[in-house]
PDB file of N, CA and C in Angstrom:
ATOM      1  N   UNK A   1      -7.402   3.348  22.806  1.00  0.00           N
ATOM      2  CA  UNK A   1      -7.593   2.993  21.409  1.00  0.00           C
ATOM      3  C   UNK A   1      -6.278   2.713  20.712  1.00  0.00           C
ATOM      4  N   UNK A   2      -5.461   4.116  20.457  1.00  0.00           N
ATOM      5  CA  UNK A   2      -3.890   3.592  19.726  1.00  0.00           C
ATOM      6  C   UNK A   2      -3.269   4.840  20.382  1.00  0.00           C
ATOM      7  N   UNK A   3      -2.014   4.570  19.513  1.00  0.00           N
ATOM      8  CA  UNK A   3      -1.169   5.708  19.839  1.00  0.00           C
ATOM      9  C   UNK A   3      -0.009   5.320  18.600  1.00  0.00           C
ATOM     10  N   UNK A   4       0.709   6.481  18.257  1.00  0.00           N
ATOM     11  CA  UNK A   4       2.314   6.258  17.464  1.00  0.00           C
ATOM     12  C   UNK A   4       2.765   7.523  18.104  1.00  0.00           C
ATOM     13  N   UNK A   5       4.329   7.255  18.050  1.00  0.00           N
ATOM     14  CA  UNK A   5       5.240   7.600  18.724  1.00  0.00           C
ATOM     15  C   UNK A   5       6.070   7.587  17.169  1.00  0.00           C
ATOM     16  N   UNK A   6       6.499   9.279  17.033  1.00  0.00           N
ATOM     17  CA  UNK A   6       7.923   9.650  15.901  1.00  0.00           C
ATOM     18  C   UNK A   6       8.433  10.725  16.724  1.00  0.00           C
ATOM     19  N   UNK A   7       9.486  10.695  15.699  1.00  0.00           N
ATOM     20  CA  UNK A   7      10.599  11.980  15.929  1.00  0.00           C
ATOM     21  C   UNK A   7      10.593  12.436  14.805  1.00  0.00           C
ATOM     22  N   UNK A   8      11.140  13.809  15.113  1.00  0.00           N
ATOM     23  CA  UNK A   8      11.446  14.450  13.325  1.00  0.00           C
ATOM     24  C   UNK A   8      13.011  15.066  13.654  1.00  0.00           C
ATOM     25  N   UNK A   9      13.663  14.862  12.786  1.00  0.00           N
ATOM     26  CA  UNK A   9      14.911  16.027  12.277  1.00  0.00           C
ATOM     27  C   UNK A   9      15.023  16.243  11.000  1.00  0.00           C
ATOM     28  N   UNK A  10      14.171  16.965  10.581  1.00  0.00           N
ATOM     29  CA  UNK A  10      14.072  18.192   9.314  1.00  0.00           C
ATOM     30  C   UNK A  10      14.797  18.099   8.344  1.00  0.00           C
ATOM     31  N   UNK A  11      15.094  17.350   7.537  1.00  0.00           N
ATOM     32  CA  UNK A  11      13.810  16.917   6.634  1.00  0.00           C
ATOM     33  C   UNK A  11      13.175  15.865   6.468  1.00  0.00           C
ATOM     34  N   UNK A  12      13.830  14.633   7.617  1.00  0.00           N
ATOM     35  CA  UNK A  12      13.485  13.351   8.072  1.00  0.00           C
ATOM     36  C   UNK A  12      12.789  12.976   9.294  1.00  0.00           C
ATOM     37  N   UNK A  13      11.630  12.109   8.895  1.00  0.00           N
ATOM     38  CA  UNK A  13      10.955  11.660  10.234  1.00  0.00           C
ATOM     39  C   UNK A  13      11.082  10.359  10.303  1.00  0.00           C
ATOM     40  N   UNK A  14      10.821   9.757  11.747  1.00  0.00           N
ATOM     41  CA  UNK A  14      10.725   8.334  11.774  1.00  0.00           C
ATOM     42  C   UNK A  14       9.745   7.838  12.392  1.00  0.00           C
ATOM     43  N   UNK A  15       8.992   6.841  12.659  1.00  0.00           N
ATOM     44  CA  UNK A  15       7.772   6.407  13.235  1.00  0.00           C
ATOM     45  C   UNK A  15       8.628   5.516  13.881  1.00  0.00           C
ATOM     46  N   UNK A  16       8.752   5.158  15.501  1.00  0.00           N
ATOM     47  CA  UNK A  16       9.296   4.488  16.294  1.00  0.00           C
ATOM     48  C   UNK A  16       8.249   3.312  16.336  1.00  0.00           C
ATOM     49  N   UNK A  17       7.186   3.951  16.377  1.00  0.00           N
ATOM     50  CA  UNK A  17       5.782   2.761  16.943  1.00  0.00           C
ATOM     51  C   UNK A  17       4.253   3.652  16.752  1.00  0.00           C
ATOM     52  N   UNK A  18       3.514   2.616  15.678  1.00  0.00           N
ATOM     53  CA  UNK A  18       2.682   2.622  15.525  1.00  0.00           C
ATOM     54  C   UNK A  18       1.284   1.364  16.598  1.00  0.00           C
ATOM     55  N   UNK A  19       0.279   1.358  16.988  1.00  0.00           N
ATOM     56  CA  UNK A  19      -0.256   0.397  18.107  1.00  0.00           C
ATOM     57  C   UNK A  19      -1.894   0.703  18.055  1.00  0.00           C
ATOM     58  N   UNK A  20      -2.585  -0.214  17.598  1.00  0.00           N
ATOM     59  CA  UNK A  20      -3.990   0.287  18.221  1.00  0.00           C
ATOM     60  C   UNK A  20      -4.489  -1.221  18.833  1.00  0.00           C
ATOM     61  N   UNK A  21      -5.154  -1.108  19.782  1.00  0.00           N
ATOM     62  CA  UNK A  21      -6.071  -2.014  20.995  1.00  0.00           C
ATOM     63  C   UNK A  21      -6.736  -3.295  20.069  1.00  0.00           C
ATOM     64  N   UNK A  22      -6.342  -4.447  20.365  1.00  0.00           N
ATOM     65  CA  UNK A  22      -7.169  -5.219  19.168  1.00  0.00           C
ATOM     66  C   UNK A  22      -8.779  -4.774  18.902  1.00  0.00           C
ATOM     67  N   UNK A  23      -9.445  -4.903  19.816  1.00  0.00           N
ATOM     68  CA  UNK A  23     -10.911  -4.464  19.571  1.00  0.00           C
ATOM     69  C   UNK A  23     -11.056  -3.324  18.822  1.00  0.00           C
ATOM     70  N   UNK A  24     -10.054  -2.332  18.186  1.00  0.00           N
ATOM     71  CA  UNK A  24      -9.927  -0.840  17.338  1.00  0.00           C
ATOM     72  C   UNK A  24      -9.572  -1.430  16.019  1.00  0.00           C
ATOM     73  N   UNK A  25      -8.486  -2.392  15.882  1.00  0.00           N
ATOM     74  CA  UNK A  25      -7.887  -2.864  14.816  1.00  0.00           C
ATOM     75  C   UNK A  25      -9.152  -2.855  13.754  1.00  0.00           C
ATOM     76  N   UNK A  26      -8.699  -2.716  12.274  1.00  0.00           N
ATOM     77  CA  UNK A  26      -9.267  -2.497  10.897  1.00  0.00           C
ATOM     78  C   UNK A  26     -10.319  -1.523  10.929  1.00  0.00           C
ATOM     79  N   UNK A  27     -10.886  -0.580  11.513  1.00  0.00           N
ATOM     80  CA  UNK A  27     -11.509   0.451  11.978  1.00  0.00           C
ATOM     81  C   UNK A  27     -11.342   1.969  11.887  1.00  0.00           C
ATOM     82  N   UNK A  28     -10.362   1.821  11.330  1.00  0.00           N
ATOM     83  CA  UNK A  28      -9.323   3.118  10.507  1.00  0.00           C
ATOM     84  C   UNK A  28      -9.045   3.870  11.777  1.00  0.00           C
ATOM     85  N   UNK A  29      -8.409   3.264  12.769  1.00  0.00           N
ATOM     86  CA  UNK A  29      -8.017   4.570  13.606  1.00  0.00           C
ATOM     87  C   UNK A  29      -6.453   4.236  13.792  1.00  0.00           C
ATOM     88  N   UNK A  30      -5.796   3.756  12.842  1.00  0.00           N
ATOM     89  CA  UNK A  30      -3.969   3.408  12.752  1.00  0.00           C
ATOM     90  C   UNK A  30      -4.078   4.367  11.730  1.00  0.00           C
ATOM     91  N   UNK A  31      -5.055   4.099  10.255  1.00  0.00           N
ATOM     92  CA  UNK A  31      -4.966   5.375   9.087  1.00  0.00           C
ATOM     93  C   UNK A  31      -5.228   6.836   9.922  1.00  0.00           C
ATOM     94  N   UNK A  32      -6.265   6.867  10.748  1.00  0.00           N
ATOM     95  CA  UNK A  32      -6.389   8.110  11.597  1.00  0.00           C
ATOM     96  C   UNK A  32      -5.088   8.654  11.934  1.00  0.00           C
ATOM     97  N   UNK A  33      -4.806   7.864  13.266  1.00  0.00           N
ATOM     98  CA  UNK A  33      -2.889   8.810  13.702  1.00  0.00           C
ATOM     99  C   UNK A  33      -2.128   8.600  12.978  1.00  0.00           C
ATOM    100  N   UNK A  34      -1.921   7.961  11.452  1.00  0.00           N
ATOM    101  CA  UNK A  34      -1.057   7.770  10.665  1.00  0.00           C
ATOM    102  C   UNK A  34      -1.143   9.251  10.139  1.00  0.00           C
ATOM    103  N   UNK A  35      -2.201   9.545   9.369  1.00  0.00           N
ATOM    104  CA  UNK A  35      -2.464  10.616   8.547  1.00  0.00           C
ATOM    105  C   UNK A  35      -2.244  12.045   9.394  1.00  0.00           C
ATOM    106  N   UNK A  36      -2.838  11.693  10.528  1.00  0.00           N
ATOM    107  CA  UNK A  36      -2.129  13.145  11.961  1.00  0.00           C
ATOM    108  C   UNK A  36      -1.218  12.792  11.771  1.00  0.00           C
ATOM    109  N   UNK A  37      -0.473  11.962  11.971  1.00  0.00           N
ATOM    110  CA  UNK A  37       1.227  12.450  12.643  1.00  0.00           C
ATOM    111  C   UNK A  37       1.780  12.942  11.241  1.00  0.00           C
ATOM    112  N   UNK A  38       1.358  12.186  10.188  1.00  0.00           N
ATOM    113  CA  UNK A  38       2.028  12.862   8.886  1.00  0.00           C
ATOM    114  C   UNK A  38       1.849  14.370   8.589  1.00  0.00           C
ATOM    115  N   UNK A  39       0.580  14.809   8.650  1.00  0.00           N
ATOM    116  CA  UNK A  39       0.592  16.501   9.137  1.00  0.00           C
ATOM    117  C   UNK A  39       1.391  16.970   9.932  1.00  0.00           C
ATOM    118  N   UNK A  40       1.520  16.484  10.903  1.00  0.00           N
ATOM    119  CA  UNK A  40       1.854  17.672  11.689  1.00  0.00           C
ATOM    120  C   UNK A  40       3.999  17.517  11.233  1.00  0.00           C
ATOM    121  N   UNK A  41       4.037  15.844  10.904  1.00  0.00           N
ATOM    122  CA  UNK A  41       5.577  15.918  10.627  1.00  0.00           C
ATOM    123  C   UNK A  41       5.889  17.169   9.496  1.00  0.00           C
ATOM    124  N   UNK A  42       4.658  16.958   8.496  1.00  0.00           N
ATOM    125  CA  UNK A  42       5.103  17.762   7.317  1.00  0.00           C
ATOM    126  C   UNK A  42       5.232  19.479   7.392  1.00  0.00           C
ATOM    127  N   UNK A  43       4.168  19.754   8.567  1.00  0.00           N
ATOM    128  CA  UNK A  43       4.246  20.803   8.909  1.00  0.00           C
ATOM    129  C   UNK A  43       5.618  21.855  10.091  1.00  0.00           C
ATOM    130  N   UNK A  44       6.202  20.807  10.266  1.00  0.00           N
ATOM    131  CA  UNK A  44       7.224  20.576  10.779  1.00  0.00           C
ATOM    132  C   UNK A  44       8.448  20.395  10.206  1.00  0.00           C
ATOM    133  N   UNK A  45       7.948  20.426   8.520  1.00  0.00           N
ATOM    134  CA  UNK A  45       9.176  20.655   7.718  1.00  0.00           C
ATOM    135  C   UNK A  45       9.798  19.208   7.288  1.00  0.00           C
ATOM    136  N   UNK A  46       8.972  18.330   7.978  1.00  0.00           N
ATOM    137  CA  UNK A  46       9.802  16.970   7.368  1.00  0.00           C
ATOM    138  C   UNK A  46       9.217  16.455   6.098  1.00  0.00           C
ATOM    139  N   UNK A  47       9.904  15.778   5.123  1.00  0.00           N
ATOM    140  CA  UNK A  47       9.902  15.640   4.086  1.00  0.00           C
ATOM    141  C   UNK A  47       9.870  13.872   3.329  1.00  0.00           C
ATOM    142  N   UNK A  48      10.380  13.169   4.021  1.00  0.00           N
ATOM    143  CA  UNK A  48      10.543  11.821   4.177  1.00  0.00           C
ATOM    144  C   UNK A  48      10.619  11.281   5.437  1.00  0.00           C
ATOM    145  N   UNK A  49       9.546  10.378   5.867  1.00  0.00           N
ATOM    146  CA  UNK A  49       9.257   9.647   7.131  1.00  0.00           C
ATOM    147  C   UNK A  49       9.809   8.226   6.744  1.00  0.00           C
ATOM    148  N   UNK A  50      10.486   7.352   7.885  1.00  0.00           N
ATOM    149  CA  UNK A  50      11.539   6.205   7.730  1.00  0.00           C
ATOM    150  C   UNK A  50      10.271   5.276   8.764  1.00  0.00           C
ATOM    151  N   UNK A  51      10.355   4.296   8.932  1.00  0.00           N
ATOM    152  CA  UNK A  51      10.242   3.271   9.788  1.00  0.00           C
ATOM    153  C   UNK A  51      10.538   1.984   9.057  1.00  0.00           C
ATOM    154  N   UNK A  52      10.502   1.345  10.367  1.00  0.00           N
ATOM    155  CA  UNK A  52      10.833  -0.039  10.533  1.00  0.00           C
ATOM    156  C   UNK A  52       9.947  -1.231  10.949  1.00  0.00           C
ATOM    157  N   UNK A  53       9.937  -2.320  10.370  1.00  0.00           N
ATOM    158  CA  UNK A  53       8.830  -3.382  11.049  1.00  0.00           C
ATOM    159  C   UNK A  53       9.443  -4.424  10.555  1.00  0.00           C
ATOM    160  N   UNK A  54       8.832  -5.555  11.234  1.00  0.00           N
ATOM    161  CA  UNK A  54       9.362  -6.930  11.383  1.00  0.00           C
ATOM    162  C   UNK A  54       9.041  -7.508   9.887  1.00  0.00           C
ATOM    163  N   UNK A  55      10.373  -8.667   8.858  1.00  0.00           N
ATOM    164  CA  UNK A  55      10.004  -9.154   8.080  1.00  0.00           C
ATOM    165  C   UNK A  55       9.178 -10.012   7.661  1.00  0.00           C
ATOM    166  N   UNK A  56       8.511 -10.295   9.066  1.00  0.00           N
ATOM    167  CA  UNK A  56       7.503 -11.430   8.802  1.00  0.00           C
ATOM    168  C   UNK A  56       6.416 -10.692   9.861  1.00  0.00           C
ATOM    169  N   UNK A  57       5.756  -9.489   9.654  1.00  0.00           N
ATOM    170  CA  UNK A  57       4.266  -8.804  10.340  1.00  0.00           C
ATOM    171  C   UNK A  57       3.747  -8.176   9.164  1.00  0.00           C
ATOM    172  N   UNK A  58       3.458  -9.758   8.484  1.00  0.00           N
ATOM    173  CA  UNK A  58       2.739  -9.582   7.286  1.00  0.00           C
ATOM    174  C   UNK A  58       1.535  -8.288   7.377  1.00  0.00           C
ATOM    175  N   UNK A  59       0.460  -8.221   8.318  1.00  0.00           N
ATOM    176  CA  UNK A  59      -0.565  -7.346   8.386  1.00  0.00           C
ATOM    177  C   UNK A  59       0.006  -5.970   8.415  1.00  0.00           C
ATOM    178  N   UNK A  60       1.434  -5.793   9.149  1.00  0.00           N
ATOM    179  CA  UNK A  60       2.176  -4.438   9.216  1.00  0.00           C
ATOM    180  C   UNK A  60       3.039  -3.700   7.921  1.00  0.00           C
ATOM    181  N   UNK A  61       3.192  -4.930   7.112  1.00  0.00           N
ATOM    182  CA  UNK A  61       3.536  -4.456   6.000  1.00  0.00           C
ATOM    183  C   UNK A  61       2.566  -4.157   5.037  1.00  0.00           C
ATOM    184  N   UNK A  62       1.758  -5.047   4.985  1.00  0.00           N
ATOM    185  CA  UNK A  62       0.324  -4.246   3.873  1.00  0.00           C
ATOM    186  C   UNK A  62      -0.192  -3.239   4.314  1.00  0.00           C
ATOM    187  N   UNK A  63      -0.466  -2.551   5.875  1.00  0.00           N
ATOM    188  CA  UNK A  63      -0.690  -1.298   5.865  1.00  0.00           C
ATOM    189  C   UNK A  63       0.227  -0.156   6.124  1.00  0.00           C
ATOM    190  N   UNK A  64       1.140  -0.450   6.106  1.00  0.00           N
ATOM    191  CA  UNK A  64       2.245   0.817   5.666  1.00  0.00           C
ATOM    192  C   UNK A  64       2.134   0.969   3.981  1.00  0.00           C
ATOM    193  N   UNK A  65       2.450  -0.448   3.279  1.00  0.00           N
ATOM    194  CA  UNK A  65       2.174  -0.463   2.066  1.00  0.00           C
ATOM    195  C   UNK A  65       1.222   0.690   1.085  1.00  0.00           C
ATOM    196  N   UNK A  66      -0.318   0.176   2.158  1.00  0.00           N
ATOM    197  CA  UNK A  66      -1.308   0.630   1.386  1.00  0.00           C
ATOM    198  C   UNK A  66      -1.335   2.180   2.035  1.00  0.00           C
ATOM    199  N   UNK A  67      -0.263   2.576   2.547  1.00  0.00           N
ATOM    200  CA  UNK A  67      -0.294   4.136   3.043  1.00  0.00           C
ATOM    201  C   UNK A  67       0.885   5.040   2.383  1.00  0.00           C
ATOM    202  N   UNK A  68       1.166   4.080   1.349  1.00  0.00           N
ATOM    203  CA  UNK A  68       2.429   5.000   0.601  1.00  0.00           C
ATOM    204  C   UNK A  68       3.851   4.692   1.118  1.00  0.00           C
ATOM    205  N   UNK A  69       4.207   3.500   1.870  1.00  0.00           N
ATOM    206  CA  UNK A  69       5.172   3.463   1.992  1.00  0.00           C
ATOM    207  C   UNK A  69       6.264   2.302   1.556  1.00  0.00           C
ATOM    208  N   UNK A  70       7.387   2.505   0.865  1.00  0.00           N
ATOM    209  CA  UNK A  70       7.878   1.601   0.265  1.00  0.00           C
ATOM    210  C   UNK A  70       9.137   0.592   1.081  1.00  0.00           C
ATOM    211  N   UNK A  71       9.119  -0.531   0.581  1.00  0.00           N
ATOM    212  CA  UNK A  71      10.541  -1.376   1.556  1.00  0.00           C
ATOM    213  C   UNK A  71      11.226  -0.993   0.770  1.00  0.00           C
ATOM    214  N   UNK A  72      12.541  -0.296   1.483  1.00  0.00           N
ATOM    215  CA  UNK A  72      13.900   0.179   1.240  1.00  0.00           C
ATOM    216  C   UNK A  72      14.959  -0.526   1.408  1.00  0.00           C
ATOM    217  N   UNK A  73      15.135  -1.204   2.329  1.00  0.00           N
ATOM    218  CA  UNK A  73      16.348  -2.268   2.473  1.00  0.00           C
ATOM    219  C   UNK A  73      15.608  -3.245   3.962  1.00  0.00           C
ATOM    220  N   UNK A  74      16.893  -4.046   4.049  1.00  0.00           N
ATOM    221  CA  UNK A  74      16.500  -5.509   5.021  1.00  0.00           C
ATOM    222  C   UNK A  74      17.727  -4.947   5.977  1.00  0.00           C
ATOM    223  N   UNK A  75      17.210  -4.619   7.068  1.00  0.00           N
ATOM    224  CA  UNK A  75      18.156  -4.302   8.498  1.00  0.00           C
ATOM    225  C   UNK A  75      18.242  -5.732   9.095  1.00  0.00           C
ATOM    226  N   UNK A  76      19.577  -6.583   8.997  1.00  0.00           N
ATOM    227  CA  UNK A  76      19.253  -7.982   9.057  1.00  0.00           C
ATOM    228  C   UNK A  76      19.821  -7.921  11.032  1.00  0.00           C
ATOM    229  N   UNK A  77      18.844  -9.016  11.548  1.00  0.00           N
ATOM    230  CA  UNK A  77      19.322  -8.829  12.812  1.00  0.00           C
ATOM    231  C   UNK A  77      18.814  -7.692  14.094  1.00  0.00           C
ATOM    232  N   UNK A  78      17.836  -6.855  12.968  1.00  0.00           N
ATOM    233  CA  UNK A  78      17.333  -6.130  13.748  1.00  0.00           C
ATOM    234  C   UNK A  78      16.934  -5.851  15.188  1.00  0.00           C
ATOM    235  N   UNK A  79      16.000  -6.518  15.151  1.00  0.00           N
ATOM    236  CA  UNK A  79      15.072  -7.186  16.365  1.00  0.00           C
ATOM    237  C   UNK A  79      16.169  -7.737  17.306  1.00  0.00           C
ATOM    238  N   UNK A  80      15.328  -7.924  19.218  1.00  0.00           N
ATOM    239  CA  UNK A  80      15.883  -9.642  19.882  1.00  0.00           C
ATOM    240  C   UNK A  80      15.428 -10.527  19.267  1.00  0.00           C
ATOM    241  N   UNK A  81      16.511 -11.450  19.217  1.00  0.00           N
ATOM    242  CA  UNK A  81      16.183 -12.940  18.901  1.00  0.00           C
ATOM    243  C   UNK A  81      16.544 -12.848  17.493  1.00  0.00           C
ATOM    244  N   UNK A  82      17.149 -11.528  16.730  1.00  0.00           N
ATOM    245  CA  UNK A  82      17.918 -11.898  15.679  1.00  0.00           C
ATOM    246  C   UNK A  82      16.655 -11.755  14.225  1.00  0.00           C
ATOM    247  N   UNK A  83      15.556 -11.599  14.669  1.00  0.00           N
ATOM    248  CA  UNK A  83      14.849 -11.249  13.254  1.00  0.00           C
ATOM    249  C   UNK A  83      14.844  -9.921  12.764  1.00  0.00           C
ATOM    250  N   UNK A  84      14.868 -10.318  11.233  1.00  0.00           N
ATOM    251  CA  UNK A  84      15.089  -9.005  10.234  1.00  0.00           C
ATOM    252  C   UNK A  84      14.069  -8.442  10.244  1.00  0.00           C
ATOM    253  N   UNK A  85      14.617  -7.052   9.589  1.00  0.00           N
ATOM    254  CA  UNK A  85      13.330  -5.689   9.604  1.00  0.00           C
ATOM    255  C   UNK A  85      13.496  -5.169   8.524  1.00  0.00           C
ATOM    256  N   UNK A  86      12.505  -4.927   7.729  1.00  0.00           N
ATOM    257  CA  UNK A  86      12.305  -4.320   6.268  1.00  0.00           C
ATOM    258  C   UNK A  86      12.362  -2.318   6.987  1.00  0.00           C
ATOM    259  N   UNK A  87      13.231  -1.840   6.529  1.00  0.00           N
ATOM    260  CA  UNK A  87      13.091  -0.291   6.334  1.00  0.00           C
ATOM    261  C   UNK A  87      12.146   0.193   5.488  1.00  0.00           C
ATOM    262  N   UNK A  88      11.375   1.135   5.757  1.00  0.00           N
ATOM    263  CA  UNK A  88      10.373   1.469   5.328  1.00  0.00           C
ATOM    264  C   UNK A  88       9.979   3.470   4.912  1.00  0.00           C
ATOM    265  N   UNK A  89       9.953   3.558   3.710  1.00  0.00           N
ATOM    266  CA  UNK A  89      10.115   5.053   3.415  1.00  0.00           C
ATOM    267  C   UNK A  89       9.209   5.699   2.987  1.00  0.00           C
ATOM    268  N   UNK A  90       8.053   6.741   3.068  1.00  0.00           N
ATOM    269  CA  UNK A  90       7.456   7.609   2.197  1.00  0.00           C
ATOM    270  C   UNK A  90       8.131   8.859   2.070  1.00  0.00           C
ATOM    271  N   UNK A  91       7.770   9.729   0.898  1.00  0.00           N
ATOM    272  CA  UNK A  91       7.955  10.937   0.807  1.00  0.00           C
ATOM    273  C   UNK A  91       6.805  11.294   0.824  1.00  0.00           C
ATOM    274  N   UNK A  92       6.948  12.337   1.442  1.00  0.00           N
ATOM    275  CA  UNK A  92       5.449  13.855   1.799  1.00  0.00           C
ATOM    276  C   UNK A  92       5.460  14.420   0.499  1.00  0.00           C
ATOM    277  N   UNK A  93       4.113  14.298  -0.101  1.00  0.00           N
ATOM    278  CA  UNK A  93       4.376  15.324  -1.127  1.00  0.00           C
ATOM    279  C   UNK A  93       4.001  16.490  -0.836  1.00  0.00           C
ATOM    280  N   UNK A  94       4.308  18.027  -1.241  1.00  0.00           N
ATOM    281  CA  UNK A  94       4.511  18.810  -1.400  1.00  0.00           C
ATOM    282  C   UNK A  94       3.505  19.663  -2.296  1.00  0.00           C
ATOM    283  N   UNK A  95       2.039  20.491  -2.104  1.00  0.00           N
ATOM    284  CA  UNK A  95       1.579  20.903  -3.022  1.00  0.00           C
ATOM    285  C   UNK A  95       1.946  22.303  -3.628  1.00  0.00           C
ATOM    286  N   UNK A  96       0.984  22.598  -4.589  1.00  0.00           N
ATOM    287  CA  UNK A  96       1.401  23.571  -5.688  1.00  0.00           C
ATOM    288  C   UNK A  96       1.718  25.360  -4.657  1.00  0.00           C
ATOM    289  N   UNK A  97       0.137  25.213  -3.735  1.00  0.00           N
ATOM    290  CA  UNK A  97      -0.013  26.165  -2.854  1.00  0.00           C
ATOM    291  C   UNK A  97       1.482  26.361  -2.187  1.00  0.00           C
ATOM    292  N   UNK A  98       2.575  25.617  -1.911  1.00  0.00           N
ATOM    293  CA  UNK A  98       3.431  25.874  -1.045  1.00  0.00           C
ATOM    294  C   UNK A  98       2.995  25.237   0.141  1.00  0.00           C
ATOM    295  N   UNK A  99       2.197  24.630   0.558  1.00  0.00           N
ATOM    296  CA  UNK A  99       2.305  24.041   1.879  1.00  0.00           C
ATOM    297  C   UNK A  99       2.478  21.917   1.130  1.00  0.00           C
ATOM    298  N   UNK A 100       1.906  21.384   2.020  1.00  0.00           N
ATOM    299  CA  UNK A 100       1.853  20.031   1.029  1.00  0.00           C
ATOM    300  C   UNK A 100       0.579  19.046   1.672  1.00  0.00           C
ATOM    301  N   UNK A 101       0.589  17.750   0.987  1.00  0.00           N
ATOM    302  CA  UNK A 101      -0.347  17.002   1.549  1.00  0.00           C
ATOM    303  C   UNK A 101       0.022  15.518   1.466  1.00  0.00           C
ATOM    304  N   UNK A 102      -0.415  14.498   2.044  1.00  0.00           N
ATOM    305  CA  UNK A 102       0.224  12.718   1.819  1.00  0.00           C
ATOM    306  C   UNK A 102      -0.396  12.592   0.765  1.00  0.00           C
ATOM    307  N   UNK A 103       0.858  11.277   0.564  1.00  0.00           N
ATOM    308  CA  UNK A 103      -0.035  10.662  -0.920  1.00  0.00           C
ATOM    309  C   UNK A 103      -1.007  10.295  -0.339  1.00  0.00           C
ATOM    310  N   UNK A 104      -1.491   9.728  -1.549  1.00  0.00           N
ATOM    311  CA  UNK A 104      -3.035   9.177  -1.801  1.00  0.00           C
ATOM    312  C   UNK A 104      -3.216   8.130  -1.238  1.00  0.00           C
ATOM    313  N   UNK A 105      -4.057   7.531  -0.763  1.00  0.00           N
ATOM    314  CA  UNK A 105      -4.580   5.954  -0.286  1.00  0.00           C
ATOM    315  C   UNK A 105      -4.689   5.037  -1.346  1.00  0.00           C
TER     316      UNK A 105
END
């Protein structure tokens, strides 16, 4: 179906790769391991998750977008073959209880 692949170093996470099977695609199972891996990062003490995606994977930027995450700067050259990559940031929020939860959809 999918899979993502992060790292964490406390108080920062990064999403290396997010991936689901075309036949899964728009089916909410990228929001699925999106929303896991964000638990368990947050529970893990991380506080702001980073990634990266191509400036022109239009579909990859509206759903990071629509998951709380903002373009931060243009990593120019990123990629092979020399294409740029929009950096990409949420913060975990943090609830009242002391533990926390993601933003909102």
């Amino acid at each position: 179906m999918g899979f993502l692949i992060s790292e964490e170093n406390p108080p920062l996470g990064h999403i290396i790769t997010l991936d689901v099977a075309e036949p899964y695609r728009r089916k909410g199972v990228g929001t699925l391991l999106l929303r896991e891996s964000e638990e368990h990062l947050r529970f893990r003490g991380v506080r702001t998750v980073l990634l990266e995606t191509a400036t022109t994977n239009e579909a990859g930027i509206a759903f990071w977008e629509r998951h709380g995450y903002r373009r931060e700067a243009v990593l120019k050259k990123y990629y092979a073959g020399g294409l740029d990559a929009f950096e990409m940031r949420k913060r975990l929020a943090v609830n009242a209880a002391g533990g926390s939860s993601a933003g909102k959809d």
